[in-house]
Protein backbone atom coordinates (compact mmCIF):
# COMPACT_ATOMS: atom_id res chain seq x y z
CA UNK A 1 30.96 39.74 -31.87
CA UNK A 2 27.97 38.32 -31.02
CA UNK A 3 25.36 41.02 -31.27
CA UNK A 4 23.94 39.34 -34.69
CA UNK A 5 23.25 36.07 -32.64
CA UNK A 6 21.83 37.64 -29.48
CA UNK A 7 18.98 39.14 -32.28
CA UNK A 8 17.76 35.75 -32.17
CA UNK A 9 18.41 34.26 -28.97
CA UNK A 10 15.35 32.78 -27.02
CA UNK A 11 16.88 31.67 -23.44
CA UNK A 12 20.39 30.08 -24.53
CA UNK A 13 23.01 30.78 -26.69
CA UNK A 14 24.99 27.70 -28.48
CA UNK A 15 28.13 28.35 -29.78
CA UNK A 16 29.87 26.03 -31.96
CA UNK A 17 32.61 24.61 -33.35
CA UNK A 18 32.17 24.26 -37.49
CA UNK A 19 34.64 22.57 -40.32
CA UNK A 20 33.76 24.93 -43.13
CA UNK A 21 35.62 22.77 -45.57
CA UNK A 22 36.18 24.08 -49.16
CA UNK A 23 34.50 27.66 -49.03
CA UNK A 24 32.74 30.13 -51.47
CA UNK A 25 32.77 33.74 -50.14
CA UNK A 26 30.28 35.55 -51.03
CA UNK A 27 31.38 39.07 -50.52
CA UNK A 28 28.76 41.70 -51.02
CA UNK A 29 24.69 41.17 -51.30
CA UNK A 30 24.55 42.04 -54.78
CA UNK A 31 26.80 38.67 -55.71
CA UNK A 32 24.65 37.02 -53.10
CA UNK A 33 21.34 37.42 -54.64
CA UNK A 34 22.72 37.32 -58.36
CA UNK A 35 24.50 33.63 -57.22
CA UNK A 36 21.01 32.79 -54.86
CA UNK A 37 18.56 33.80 -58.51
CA UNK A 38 20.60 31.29 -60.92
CA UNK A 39 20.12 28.78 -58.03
CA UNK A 40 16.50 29.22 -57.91
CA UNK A 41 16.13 29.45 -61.38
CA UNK A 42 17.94 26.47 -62.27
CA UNK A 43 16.78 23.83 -59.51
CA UNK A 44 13.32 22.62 -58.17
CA UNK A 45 12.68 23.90 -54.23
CA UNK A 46 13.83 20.58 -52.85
CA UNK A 47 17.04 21.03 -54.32
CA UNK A 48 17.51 24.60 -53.15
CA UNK A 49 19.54 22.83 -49.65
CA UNK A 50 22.77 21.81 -51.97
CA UNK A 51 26.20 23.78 -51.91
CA UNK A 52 26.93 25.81 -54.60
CA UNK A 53 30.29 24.73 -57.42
CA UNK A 54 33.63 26.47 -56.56
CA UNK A 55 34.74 28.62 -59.22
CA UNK A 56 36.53 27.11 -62.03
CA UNK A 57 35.44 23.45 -60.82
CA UNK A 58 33.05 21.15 -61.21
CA UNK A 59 33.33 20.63 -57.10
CA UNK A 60 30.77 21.50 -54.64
CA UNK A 61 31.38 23.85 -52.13
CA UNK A 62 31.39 22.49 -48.11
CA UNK A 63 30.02 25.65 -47.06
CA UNK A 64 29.33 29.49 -47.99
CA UNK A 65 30.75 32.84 -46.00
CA UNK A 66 29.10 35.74 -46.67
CA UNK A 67 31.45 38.43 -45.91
CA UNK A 68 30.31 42.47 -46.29
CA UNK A 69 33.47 43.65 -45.00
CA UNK A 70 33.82 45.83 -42.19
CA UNK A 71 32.19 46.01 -38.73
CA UNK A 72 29.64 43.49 -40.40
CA UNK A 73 29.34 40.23 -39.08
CA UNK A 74 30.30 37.48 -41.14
CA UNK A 75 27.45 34.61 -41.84
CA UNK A 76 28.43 31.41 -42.83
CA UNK A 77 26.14 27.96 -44.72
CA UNK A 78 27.40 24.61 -43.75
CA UNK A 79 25.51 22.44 -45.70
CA UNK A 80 25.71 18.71 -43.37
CA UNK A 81 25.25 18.43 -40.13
CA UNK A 82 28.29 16.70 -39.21
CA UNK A 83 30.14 19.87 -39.97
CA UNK A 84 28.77 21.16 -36.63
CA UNK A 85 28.82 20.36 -32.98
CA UNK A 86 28.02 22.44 -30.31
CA UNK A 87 30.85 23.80 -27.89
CA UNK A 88 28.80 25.44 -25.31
CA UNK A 89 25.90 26.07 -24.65
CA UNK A 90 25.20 28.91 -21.78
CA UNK A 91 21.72 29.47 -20.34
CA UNK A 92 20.73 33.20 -20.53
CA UNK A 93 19.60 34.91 -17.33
């Protein structure tokens, strides 16, 4: 579904092909912004870029889904840019 993306697409639409890697899901916005506040409250704003731990580990996370179940879209947080490329990239008319 890409009705989220065409929100904020200016001209051309990129779609890509990402390695999420080891994943926290974040599944509802409540968790979201209780996991984003001890982030901001813990780190200075430079740091603010850097994956979150996964549970039970002392591991960072390659990348974050946020999931609010369903006929929400699914947003994901990749965290490099190598984790990234783009697949196509089609000119809108």
């Amino acid at each position: 579904d890409i009705s989220k993306a065409m929100q904020y697409c200016r001209g051309a639409l990129i779609v890509a092909r990402v390695a999420l890697g080891s994943v926290v899901t974040v599944h509802e916005s409540v968790q979201f912004n209780r996991w984003f506040s001890s982030i901001v409250g813990s780190v200075q704003s430079s740091q603010l870029r850097r994956p979150p731990q996964l549970p039970g580990t002392n591991e960072d996370a390659d990348s974050v889904v946020g999931d609010r179940g369903g006929s929400a879209p699914k947003e994901f947080v990749i965290y490099t840019l190598t984790q990234a490329y783009p697949e196509v990239i089609a000119e809108l008319t």
